[in-house]
Structure formats: structure tokens, C-alpha cells
Protein backbone atom coordinates (compact mmCIF):
# COMPACT_ATOMS: atom_id res chain seq x y z
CA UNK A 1 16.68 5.03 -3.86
CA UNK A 2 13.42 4.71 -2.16
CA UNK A 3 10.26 2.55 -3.53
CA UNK A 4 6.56 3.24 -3.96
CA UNK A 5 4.12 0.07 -3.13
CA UNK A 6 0.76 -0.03 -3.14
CA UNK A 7 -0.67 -2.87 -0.75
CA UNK A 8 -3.73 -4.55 -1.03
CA UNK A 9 -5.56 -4.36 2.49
CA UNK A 10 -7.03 -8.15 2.20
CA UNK A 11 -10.72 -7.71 3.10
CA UNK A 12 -12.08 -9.74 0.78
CA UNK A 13 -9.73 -12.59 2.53
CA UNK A 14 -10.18 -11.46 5.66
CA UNK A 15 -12.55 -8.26 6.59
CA UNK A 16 -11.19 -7.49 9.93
CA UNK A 17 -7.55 -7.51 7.73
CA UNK A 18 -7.61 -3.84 6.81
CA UNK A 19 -9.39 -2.35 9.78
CA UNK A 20 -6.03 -3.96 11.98
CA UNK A 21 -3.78 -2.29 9.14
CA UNK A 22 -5.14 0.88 9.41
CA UNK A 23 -5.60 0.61 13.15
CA UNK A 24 -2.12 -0.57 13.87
CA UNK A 25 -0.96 1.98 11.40
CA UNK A 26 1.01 -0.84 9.13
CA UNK A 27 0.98 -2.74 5.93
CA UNK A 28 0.96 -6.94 6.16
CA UNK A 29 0.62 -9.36 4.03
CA UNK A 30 -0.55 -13.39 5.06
CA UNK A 31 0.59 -16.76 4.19
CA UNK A 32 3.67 -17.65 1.63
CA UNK A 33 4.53 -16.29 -0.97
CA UNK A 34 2.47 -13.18 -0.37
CA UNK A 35 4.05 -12.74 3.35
CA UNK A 36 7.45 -12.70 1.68
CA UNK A 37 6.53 -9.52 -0.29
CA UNK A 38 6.71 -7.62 3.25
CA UNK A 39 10.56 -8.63 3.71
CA UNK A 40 11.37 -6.68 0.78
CA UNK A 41 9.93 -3.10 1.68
CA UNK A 42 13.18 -1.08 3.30
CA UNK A 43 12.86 2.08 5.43
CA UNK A 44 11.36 5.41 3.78
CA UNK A 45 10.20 3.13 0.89
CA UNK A 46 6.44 5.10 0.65
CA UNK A 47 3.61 2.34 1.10
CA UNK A 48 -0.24 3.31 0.52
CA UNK A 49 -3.06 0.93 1.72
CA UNK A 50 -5.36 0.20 -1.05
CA UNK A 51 -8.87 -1.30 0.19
CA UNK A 52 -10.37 -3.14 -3.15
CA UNK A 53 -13.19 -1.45 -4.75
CA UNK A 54 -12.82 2.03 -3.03
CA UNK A 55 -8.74 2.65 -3.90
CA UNK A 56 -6.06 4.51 -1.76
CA UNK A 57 -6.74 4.45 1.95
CA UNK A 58 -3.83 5.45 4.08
CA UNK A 59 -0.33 6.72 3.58
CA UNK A 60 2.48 5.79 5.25
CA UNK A 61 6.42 5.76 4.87
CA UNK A 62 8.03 2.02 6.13
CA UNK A 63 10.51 1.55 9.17
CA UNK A 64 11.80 -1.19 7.40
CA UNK A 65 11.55 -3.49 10.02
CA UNK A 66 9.50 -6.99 9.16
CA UNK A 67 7.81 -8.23 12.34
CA UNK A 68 6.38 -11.76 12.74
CA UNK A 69 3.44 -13.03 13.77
CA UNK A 70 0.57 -15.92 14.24
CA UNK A 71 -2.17 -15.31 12.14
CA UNK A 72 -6.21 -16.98 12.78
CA UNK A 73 -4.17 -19.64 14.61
CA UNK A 74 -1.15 -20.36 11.91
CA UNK A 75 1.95 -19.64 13.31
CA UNK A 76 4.05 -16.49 11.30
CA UNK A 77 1.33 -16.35 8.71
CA UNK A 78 1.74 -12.71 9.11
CA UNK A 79 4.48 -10.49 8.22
CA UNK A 80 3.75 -7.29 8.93
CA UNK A 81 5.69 -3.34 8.83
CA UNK A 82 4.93 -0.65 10.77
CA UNK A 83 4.54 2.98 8.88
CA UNK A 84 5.87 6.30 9.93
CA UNK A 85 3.99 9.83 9.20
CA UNK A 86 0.81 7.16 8.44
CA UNK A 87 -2.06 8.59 7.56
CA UNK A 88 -5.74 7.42 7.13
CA UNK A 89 -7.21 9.30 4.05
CA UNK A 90 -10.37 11.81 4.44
CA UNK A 91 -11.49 10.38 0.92
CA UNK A 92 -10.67 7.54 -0.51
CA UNK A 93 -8.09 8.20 -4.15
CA UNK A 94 -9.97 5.52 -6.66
CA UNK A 95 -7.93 3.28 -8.56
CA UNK A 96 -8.87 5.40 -11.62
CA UNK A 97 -7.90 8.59 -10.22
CA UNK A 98 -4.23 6.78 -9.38
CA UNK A 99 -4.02 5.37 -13.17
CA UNK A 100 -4.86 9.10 -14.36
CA UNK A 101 -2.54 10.69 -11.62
CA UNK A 102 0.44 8.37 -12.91
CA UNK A 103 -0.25 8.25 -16.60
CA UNK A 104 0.02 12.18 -16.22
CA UNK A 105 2.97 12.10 -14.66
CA UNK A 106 4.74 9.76 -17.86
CA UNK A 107 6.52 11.38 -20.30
CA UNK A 108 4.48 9.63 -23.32
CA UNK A 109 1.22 10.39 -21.48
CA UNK A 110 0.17 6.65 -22.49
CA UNK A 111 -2.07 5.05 -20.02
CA UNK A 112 -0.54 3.82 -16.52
CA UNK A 113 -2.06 -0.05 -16.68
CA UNK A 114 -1.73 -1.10 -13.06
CA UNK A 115 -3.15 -4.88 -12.29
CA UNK A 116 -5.04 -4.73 -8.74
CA UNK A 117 -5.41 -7.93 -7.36
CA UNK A 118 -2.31 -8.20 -6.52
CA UNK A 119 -1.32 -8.23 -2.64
CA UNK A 120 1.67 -5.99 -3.58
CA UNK A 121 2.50 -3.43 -6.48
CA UNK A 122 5.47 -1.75 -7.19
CA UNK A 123 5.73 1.80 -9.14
CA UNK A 124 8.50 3.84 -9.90
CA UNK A 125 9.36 6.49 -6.86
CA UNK A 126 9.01 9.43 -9.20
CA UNK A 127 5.42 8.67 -10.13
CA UNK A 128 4.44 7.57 -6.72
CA UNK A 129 5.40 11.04 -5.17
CA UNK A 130 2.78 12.41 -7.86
CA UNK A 131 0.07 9.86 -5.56
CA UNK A 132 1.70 11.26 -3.14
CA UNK A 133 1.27 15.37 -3.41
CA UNK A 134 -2.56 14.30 -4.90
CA UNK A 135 -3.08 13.17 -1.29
CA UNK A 136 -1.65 15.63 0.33
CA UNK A 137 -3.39 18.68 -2.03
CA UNK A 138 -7.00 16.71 -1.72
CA UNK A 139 -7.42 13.72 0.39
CA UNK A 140 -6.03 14.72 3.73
């Protein structure tokens, strides 16, 4: 069965970071062990692009194919995916609006606690298609 990740864009690392994700329509992650995290997303798995401090940016569903590359002059620093049907969002879904979105969608209706400063974050597939449709309804 698919996956839902949310990735952390990096710009407090590295502004230019999200700006080439969002460009280059792909999620990436630098350095061990956060570069690893990348190897582990497999095709259709849904990734969204979270930029700290302003929540959900893009949309995209993986190819499942890691590429490798040199990153500010370390060589294969960078793993990186490429997304299908990517999107850049028209608004920005805040990180409170996805813990309200997926503590909805739980049976118990108990809060959705999500840590996010992580580089990668993994939530079950059926909530993540709730983040999903919210984009779709009011953010594209």
C-alpha cells in the first residue's frame, strides 16, 4: 500500500534548498542519515513539501526512483526524488490546519500530534488522502 510523507524543505539549512525542490518539482533530503530517508519513498507513495513556519507547499506523488548527487561541493550529499502530478500550492496549508485536518479524520477525534522538525514524517495513507482532498477543495 502506498505512503504519505511530509518533507521538510530545509531552508533554514539551506535557503536556496526549497526554492530547487519546488523548482525541480522533487523532494531531497542532505547529508547521512537524513539522505537515507529518500531511499525509502517507493512510487505513488504521496509526498507534500512542507516549508517551516508557513506549512504545506507543494504536492506531489514519487517515481520512486532515488537519484544522486554532489551537494555545496560534498559529493552524494543529496538524494533526491522526482514527483509526478507535482503541484506548487496557491496558499500555503499551516501545520495547524494539517493537525486539525488529520485529527478529524481519526476515529477517536483525539488530537493528531505531529513533531515538525523532522526532515521526514510519515502518516498513515488514509489520513494523508484527507491532506490530500483539503488541497485539492482549497489550496489549488
Amino acid at each position: 500500500m502506498p505512503k504519505v510523507y511530509i518533507i521538510n524543505t530545509n531552508k533554514s539549512n539551506n535557503p536556496n534548498a526549497e526554492n530547487d525542490m519546488v523548482s525541480n518539482m522533487k523532494c531531497a533530503a542532505y547529508y547521512s542519515p537524513w539522505k537515507h530517508y529518500i531511499d525509502t519513498i517507493e512510487a505513488n507513495d504521496i509526498v507534500y513539501l512542507y516549508s517551516s513556519g508557513v506549512g504545506i507547499i507543494a504536492r506531489g506523488v514519487a517515481t520512486g526512483i532515488v537519484e544522486i548527487d554532489d551537494y555545496n561541493g560534498d559529493e552524494n550529499e543529496e538524494h533526491y526524488m522526482h514527483l509526478n502530478r507535482f503541484e506548487k500550492l496557491n496558499t500555503p496549508l499551516t501545520a495547524d490546519k494539517v493537525t486539525d485536518i488529520l485529527t478529524e479524520a481519526t476515529i477517536d477525534k483525539k488530537e493528531y500530534k505531529i513533531q515538525w522538525n523532522q526532515t521526514m514524517i510519515l502518516i498513515a495513507y488514509s489520513l494523508g488522502l484527507k491532506v490530500w482532498q483539503e488541497i485539492t477543495k482549497k489550496h489549488i
